[in-house]
Structure formats: C-alpha cells, structure tokens
PDB file of N, CA and C in Angstrom:
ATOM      1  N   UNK A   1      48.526 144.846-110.135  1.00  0.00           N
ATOM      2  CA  UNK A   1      47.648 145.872-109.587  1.00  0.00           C
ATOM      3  C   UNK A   1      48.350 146.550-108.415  1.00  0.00           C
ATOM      4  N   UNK A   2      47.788 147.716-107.797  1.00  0.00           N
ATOM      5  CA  UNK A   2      48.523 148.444-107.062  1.00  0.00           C
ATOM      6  C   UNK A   2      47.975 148.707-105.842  1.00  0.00           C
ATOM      7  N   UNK A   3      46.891 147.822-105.772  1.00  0.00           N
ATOM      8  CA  UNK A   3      46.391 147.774-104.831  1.00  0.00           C
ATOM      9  C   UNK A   3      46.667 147.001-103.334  1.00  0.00           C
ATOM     10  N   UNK A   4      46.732 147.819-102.428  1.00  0.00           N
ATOM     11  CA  UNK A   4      47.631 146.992-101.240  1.00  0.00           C
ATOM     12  C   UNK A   4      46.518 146.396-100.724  1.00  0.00           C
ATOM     13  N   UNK A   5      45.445 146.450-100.386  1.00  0.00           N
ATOM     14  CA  UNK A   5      44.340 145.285-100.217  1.00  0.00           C
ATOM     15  C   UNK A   5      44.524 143.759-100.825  1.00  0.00           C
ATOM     16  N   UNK A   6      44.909 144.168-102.399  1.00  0.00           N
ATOM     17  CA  UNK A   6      45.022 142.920-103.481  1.00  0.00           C
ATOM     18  C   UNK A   6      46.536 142.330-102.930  1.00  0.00           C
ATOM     19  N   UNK A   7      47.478 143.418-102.614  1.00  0.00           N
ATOM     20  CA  UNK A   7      48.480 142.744-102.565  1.00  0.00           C
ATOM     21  C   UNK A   7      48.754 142.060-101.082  1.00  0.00           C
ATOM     22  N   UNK A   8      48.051 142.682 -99.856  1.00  0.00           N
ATOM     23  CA  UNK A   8      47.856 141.707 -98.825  1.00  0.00           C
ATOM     24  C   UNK A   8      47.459 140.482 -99.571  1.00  0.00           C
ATOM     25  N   UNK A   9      46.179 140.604 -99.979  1.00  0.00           N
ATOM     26  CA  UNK A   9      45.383 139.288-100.211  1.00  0.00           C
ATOM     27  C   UNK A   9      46.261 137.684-101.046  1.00  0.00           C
ATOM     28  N   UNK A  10      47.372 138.570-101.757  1.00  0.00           N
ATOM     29  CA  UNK A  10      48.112 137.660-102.647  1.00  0.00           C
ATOM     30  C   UNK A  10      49.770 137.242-101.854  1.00  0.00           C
ATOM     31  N   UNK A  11      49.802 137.832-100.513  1.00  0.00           N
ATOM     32  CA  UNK A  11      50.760 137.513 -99.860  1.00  0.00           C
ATOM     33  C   UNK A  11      52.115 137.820-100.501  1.00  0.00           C
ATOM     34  N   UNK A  12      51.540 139.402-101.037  1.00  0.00           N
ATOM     35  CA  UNK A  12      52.877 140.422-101.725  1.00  0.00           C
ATOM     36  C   UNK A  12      53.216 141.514-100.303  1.00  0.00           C
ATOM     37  N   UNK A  13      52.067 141.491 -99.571  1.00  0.00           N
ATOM     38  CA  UNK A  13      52.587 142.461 -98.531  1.00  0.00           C
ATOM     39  C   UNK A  13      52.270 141.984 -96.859  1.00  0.00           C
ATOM     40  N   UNK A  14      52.958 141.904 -96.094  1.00  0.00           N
ATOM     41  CA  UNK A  14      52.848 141.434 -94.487  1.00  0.00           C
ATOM     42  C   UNK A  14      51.382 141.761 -94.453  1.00  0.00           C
ATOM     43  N   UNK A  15      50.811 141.182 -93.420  1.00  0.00           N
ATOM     44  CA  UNK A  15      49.456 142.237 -92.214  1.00  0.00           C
ATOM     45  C   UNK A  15      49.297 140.805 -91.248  1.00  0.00           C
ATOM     46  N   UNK A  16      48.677 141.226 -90.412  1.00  0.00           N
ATOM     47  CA  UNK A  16      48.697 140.527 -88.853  1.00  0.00           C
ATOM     48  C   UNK A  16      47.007 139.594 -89.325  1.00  0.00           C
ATOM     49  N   UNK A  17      47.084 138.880 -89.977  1.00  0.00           N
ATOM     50  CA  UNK A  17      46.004 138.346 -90.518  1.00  0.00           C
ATOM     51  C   UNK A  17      45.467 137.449 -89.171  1.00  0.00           C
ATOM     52  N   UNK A  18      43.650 138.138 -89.284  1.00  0.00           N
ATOM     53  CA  UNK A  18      42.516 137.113 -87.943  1.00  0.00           C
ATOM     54  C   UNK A  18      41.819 136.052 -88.614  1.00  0.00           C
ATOM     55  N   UNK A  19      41.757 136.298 -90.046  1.00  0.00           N
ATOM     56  CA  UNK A  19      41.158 135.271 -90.955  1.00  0.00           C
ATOM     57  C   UNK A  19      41.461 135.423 -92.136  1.00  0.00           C
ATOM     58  N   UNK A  20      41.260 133.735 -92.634  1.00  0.00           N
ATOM     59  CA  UNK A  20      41.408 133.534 -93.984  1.00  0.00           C
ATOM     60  C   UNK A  20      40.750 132.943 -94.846  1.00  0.00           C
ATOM     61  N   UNK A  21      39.770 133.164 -95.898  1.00  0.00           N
ATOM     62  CA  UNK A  21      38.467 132.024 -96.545  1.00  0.00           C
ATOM     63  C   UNK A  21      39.333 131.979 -97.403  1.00  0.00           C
ATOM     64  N   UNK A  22      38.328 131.357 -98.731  1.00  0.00           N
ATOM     65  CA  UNK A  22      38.330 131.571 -99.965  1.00  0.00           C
ATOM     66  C   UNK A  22      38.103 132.552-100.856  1.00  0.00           C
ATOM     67  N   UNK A  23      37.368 133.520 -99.799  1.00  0.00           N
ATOM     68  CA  UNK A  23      36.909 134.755-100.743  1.00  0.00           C
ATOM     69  C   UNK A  23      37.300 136.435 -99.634  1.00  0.00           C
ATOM     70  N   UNK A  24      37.656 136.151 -98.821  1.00  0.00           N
ATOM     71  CA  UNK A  24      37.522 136.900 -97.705  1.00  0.00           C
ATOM     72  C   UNK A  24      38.546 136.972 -96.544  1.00  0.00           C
ATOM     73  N   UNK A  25      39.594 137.610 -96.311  1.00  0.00           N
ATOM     74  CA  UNK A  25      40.314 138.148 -95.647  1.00  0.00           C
ATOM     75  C   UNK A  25      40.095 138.833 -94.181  1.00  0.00           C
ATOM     76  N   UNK A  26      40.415 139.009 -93.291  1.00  0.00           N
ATOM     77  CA  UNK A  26      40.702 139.886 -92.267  1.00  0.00           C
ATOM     78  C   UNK A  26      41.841 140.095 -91.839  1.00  0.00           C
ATOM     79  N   UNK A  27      42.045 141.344 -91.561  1.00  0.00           N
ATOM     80  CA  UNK A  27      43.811 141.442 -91.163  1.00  0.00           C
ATOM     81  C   UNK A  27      43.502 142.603 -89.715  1.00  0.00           C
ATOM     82  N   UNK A  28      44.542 143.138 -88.699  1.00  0.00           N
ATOM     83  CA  UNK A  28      44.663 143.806 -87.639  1.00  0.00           C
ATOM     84  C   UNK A  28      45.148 145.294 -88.958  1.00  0.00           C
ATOM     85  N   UNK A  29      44.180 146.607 -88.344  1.00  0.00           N
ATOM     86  CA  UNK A  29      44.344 147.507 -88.834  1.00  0.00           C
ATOM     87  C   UNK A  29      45.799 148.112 -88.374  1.00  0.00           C
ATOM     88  N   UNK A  30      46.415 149.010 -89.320  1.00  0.00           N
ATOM     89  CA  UNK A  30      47.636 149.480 -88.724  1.00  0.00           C
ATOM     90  C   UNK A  30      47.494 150.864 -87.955  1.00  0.00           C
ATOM     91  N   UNK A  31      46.372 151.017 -88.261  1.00  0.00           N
ATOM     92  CA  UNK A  31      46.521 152.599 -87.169  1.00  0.00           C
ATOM     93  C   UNK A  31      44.517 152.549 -87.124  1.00  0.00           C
ATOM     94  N   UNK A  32      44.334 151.592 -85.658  1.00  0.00           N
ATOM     95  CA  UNK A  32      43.625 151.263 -84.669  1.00  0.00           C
ATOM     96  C   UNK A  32      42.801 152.218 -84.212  1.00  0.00           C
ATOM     97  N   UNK A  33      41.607 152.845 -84.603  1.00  0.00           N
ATOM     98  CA  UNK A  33      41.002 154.026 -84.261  1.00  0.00           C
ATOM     99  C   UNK A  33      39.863 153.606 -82.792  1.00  0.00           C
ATOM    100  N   UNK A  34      40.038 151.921 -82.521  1.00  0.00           N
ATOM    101  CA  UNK A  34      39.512 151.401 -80.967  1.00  0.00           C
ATOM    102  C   UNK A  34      40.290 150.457 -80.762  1.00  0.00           C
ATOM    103  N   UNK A  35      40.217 149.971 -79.766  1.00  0.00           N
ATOM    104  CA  UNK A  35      40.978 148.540 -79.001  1.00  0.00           C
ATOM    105  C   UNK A  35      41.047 147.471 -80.081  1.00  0.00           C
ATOM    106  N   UNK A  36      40.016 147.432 -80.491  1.00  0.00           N
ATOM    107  CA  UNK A  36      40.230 145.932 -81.572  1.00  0.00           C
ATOM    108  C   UNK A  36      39.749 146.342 -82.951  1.00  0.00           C
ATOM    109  N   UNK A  37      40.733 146.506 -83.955  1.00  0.00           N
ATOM    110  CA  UNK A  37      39.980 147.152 -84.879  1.00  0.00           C
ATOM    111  C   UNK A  37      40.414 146.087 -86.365  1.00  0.00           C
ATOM    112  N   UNK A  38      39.779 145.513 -87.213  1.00  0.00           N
ATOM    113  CA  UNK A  38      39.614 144.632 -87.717  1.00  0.00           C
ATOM    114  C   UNK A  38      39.369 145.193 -89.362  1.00  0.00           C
ATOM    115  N   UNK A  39      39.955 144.749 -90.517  1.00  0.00           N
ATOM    116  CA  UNK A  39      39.613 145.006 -91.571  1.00  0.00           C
ATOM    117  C   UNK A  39      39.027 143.636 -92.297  1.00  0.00           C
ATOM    118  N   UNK A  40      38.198 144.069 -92.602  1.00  0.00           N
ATOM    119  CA  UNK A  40      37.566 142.123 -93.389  1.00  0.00           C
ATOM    120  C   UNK A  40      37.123 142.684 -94.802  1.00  0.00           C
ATOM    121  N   UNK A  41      37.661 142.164 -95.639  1.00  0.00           N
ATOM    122  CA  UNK A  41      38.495 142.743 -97.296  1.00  0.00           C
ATOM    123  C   UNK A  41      37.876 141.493 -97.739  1.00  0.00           C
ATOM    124  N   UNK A  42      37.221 141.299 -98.818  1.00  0.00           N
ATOM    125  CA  UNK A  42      37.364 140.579 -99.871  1.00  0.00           C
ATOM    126  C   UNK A  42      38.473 140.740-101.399  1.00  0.00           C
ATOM    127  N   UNK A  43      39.067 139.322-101.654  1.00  0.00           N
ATOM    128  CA  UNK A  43      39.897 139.228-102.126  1.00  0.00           C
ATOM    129  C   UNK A  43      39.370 139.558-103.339  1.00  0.00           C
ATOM    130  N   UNK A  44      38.171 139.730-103.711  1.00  0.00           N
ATOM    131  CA  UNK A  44      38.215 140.032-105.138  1.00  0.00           C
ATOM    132  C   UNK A  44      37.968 141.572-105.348  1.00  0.00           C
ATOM    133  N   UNK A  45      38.678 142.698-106.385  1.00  0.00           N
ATOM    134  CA  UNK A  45      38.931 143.567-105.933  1.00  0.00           C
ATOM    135  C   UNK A  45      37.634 144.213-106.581  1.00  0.00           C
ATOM    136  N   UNK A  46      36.711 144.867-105.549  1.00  0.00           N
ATOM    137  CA  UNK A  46      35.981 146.041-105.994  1.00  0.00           C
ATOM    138  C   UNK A  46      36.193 147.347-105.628  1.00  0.00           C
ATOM    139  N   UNK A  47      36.296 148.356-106.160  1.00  0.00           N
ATOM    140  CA  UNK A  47      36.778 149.736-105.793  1.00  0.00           C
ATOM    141  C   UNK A  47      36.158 150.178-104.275  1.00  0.00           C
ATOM    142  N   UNK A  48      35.014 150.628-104.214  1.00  0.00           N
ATOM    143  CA  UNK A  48      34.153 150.823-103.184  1.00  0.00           C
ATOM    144  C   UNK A  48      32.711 149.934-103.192  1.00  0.00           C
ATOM    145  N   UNK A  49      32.007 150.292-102.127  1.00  0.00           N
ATOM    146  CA  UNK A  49      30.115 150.151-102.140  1.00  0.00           C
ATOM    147  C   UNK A  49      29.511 150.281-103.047  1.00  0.00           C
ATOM    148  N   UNK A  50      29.873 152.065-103.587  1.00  0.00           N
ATOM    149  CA  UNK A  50      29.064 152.226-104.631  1.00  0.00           C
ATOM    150  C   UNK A  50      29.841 151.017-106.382  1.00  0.00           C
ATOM    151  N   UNK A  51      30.311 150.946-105.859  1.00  0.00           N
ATOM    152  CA  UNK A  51      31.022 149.967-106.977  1.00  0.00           C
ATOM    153  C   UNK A  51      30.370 148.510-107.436  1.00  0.00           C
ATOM    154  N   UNK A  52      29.436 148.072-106.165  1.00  0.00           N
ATOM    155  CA  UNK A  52      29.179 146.683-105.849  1.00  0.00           C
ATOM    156  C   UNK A  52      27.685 145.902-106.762  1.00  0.00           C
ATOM    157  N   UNK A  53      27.825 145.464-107.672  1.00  0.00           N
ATOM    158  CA  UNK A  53      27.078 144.830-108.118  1.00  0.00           C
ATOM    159  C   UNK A  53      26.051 143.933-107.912  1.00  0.00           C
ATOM    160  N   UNK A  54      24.880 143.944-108.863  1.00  0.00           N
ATOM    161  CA  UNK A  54      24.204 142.626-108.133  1.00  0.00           C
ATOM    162  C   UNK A  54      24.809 141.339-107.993  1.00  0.00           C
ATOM    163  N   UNK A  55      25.919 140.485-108.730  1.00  0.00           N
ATOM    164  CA  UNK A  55      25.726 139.427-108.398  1.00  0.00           C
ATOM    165  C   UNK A  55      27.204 139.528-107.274  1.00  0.00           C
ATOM    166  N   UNK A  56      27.257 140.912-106.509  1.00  0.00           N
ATOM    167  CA  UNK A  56      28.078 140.577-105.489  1.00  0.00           C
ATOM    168  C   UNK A  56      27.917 140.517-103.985  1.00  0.00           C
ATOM    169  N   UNK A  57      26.523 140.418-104.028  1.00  0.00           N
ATOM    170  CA  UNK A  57      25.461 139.792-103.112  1.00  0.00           C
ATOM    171  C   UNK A  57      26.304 139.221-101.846  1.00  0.00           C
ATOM    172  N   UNK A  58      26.228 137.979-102.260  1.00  0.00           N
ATOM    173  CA  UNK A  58      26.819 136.608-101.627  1.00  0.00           C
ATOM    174  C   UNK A  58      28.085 137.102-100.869  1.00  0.00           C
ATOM    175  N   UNK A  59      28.926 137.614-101.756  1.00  0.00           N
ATOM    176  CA  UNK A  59      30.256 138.285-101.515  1.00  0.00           C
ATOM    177  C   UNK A  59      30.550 139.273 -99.867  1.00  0.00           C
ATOM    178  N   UNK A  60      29.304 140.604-100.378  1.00  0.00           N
ATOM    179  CA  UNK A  60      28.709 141.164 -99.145  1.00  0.00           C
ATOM    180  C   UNK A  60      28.482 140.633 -97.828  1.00  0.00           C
ATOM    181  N   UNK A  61      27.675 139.484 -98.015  1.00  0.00           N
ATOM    182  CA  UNK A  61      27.022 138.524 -97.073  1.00  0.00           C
ATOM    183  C   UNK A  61      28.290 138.233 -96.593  1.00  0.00           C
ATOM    184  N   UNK A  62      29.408 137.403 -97.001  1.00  0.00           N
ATOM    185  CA  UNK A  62      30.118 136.755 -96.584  1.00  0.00           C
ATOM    186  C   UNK A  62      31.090 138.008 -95.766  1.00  0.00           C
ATOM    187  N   UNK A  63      31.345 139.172 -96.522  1.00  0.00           N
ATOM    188  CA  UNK A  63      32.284 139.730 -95.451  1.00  0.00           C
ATOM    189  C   UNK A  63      31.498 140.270 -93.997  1.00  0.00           C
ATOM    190  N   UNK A  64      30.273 140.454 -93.874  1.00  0.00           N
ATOM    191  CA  UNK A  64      29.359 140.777 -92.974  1.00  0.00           C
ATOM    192  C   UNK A  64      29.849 139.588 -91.872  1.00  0.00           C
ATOM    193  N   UNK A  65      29.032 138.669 -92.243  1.00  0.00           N
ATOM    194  CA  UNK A  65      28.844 137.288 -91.388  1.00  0.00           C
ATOM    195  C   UNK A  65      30.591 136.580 -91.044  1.00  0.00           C
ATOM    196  N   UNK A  66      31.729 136.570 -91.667  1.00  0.00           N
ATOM    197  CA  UNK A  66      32.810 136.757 -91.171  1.00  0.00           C
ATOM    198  C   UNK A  66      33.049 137.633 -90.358  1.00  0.00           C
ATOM    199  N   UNK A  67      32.691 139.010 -89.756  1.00  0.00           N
ATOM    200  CA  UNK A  67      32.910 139.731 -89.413  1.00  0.00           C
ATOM    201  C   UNK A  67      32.366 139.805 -87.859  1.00  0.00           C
ATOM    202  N   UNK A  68      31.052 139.163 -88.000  1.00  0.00           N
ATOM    203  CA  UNK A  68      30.078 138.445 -86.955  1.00  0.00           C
ATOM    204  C   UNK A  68      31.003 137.200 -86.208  1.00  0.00           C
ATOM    205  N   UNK A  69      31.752 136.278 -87.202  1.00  0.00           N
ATOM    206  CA  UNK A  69      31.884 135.289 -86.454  1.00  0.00           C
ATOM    207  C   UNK A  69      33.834 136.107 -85.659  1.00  0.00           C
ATOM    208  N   UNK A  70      34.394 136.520 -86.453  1.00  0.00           N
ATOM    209  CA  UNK A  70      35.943 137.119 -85.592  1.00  0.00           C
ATOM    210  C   UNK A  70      35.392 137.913 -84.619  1.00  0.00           C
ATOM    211  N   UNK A  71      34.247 138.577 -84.488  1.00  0.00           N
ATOM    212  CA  UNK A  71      33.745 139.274 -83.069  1.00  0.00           C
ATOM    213  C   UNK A  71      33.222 138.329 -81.884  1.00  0.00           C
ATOM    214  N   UNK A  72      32.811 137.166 -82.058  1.00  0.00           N
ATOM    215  CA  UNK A  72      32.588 135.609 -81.414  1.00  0.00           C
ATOM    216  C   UNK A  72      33.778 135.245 -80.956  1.00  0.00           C
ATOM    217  N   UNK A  73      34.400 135.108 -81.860  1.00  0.00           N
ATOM    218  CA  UNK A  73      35.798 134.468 -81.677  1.00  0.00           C
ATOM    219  C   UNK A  73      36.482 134.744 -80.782  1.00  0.00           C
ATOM    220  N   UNK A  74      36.972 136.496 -81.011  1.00  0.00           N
ATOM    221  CA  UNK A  74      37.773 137.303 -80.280  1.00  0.00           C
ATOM    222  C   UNK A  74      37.071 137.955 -78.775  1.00  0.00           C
ATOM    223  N   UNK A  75      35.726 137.371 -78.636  1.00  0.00           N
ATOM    224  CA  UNK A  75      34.809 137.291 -77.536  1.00  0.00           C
ATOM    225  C   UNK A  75      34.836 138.819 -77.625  1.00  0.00           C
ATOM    226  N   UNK A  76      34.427 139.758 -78.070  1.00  0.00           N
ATOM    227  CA  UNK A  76      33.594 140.759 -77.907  1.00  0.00           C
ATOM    228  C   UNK A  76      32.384 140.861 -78.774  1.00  0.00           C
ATOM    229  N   UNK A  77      31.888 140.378 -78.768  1.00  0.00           N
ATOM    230  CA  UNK A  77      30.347 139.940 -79.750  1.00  0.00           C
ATOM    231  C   UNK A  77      28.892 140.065 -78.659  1.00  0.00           C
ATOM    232  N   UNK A  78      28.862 141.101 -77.408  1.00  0.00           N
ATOM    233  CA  UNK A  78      28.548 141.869 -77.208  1.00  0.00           C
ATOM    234  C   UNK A  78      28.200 142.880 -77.398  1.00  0.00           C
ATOM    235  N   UNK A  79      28.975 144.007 -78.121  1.00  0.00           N
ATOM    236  CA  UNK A  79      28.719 144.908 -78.376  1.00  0.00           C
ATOM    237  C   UNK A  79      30.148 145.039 -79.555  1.00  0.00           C
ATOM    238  N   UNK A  80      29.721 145.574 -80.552  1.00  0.00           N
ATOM    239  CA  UNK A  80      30.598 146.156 -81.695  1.00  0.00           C
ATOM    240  C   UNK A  80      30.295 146.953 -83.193  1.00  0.00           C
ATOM    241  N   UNK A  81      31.446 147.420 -83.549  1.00  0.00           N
ATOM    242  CA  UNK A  81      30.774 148.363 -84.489  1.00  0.00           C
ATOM    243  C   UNK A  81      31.145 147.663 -86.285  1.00  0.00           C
ATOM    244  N   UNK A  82      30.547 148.135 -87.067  1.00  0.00           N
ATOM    245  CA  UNK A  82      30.689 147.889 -88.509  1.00  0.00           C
ATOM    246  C   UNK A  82      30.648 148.488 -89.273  1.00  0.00           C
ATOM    247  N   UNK A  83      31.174 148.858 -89.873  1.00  0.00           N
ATOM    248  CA  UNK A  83      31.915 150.644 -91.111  1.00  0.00           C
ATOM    249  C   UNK A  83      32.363 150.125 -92.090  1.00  0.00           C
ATOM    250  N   UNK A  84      30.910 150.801 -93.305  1.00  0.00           N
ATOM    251  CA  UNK A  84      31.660 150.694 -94.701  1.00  0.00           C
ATOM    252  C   UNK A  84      31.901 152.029 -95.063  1.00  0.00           C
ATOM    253  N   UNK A  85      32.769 152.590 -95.285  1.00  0.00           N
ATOM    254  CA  UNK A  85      33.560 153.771 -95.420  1.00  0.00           C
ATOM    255  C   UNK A  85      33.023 153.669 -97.391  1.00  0.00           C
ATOM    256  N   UNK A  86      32.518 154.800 -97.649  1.00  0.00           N
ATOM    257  CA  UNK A  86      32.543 155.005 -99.033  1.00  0.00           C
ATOM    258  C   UNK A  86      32.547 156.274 -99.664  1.00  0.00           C
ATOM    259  N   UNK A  87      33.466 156.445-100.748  1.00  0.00           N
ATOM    260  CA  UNK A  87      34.421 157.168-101.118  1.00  0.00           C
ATOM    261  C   UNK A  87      35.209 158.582-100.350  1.00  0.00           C
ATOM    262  N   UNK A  88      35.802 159.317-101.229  1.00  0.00           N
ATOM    263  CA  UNK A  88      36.714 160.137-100.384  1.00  0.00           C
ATOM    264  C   UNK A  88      35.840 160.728 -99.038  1.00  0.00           C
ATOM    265  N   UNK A  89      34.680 161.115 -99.365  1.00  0.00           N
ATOM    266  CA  UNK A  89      33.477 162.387 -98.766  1.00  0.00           C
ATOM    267  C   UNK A  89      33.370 161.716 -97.826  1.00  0.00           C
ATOM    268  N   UNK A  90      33.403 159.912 -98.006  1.00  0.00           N
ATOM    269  CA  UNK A  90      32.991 159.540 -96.551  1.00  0.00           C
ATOM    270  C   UNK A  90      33.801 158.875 -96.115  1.00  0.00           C
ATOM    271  N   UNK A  91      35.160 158.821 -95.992  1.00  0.00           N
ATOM    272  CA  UNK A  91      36.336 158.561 -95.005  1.00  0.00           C
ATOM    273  C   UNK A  91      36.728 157.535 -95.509  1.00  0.00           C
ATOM    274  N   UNK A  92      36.951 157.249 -97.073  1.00  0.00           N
ATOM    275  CA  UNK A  92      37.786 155.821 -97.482  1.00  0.00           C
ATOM    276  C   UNK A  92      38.804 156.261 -97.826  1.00  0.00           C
ATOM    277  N   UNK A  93      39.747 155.632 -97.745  1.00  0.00           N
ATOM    278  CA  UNK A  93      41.144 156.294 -98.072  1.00  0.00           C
ATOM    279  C   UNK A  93      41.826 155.124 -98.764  1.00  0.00           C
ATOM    280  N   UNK A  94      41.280 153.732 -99.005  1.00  0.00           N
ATOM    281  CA  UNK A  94      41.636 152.391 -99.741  1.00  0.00           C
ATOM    282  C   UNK A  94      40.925 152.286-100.661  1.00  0.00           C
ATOM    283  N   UNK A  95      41.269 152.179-102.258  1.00  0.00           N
ATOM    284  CA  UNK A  95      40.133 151.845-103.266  1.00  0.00           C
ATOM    285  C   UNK A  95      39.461 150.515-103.026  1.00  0.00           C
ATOM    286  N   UNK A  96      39.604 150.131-102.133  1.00  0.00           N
ATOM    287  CA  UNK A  96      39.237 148.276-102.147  1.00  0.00           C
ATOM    288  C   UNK A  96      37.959 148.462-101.289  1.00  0.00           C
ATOM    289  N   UNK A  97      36.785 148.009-101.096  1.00  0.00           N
ATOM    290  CA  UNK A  97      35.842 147.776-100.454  1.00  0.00           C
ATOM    291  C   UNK A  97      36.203 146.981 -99.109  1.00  0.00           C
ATOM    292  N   UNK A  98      35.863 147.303 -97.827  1.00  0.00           N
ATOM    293  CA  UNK A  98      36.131 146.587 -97.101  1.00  0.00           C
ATOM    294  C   UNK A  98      35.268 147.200 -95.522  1.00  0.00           C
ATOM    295  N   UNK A  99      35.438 146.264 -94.841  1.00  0.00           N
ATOM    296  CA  UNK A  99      34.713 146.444 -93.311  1.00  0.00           C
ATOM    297  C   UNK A  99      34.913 146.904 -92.081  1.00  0.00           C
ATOM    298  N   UNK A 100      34.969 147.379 -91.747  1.00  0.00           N
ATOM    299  CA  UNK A 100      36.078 147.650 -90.418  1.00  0.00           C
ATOM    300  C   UNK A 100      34.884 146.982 -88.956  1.00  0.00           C
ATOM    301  N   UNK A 101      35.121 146.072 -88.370  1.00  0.00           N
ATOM    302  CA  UNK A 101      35.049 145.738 -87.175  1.00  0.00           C
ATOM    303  C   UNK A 101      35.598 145.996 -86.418  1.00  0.00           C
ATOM    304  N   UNK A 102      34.965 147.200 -85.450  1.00  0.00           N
ATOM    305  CA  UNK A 102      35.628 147.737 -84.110  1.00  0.00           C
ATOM    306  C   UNK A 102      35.087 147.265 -82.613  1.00  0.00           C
ATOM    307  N   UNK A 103      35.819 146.690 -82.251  1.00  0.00           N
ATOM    308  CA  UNK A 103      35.163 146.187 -80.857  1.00  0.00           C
ATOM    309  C   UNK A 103      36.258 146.483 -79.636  1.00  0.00           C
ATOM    310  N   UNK A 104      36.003 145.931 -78.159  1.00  0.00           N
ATOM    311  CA  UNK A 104      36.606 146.060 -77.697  1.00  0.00           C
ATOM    312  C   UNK A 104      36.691 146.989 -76.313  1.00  0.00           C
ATOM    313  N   UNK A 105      35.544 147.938 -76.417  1.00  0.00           N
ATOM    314  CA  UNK A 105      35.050 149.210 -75.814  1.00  0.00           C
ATOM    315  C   UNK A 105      34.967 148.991 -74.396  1.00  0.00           C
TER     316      UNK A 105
END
C-alpha cells in the first residue's frame, strides 16, 4: 500500500513516535501548525471519517481516549484541541483517518 500512515505504522518509514498500542499509533507532526502537535492514526487503514463504519466504533474510541491520555502525559491536558480533518474541502491532505492533538498554547 502507499500509504505513508500504513507505512509509518509498519515501520517502513521514520516518525518521532509518542505512542504505541495494538491498534493505534501517535507520532510528532512534521510541519507543527501549534507547539505540540500530535497525530494519533490507527493502524488499520481507513480512508477518512466519512469512510468509518459501524463496527469501527471501538477503534474511534480508542484513538480519542489515547489522545486524552498523551495530553496527560505530556501535561497539557488543561486545555487542548482535537481535529478530524475530512476530505479534500475540509483540510485532509492524508487518505488515512487520523487525529490531530494540538496543545501547548
């Protein structure tokens, strides 16, 4: 696949990885639009949002609540932001579904 999400996830391509599950990824964005800006990707590949099925529920949940706990972690869990970018119209530029956690402000 040609997907550089998939191929982070399969340790075909570098990224500055904050976490690692079984189902769920986070890596340091490469071009940082705030102080701490966070991508949390699930490894299994869905195109976008509108892409997301019912039984990918759980999946959802999990990149959310990962996303909750690296903002704990990285102690800005105060205040932070959460962006699902979906399709071109609304600022995705990765076919892969994913989160952006911006904190840091």
């Amino acid at each position: 696949m040609n997907c550089i999400f998939c191929q982070i996830a399969n340790k075909e391509q570098p990224a500055d990885f904050v976490y690692e599950g079984d189902k769920v990824i986070a890596f340091k964005d490469i071009k940082p639009s705030a102080p701490v800006h966070i991508l949390v990707v699930p490894k299994k590949h869905i195109d976008s949002v509108k892409n997301l099925e019912e039984g990918d529920r759980d999946l959802v949940s999990e990149v959310i609540f990962t996303a909750k706990k690296i903002a704990k972690e990285q102690k800005f869990d105060e205040g932070y932001k959460l962006v699902f970018n979906v399709g071109r119209k609304g600022g995705q530029i990765i076919d892969h579904v994913h989160l952006h956690l911006l904190g840091g402000f």
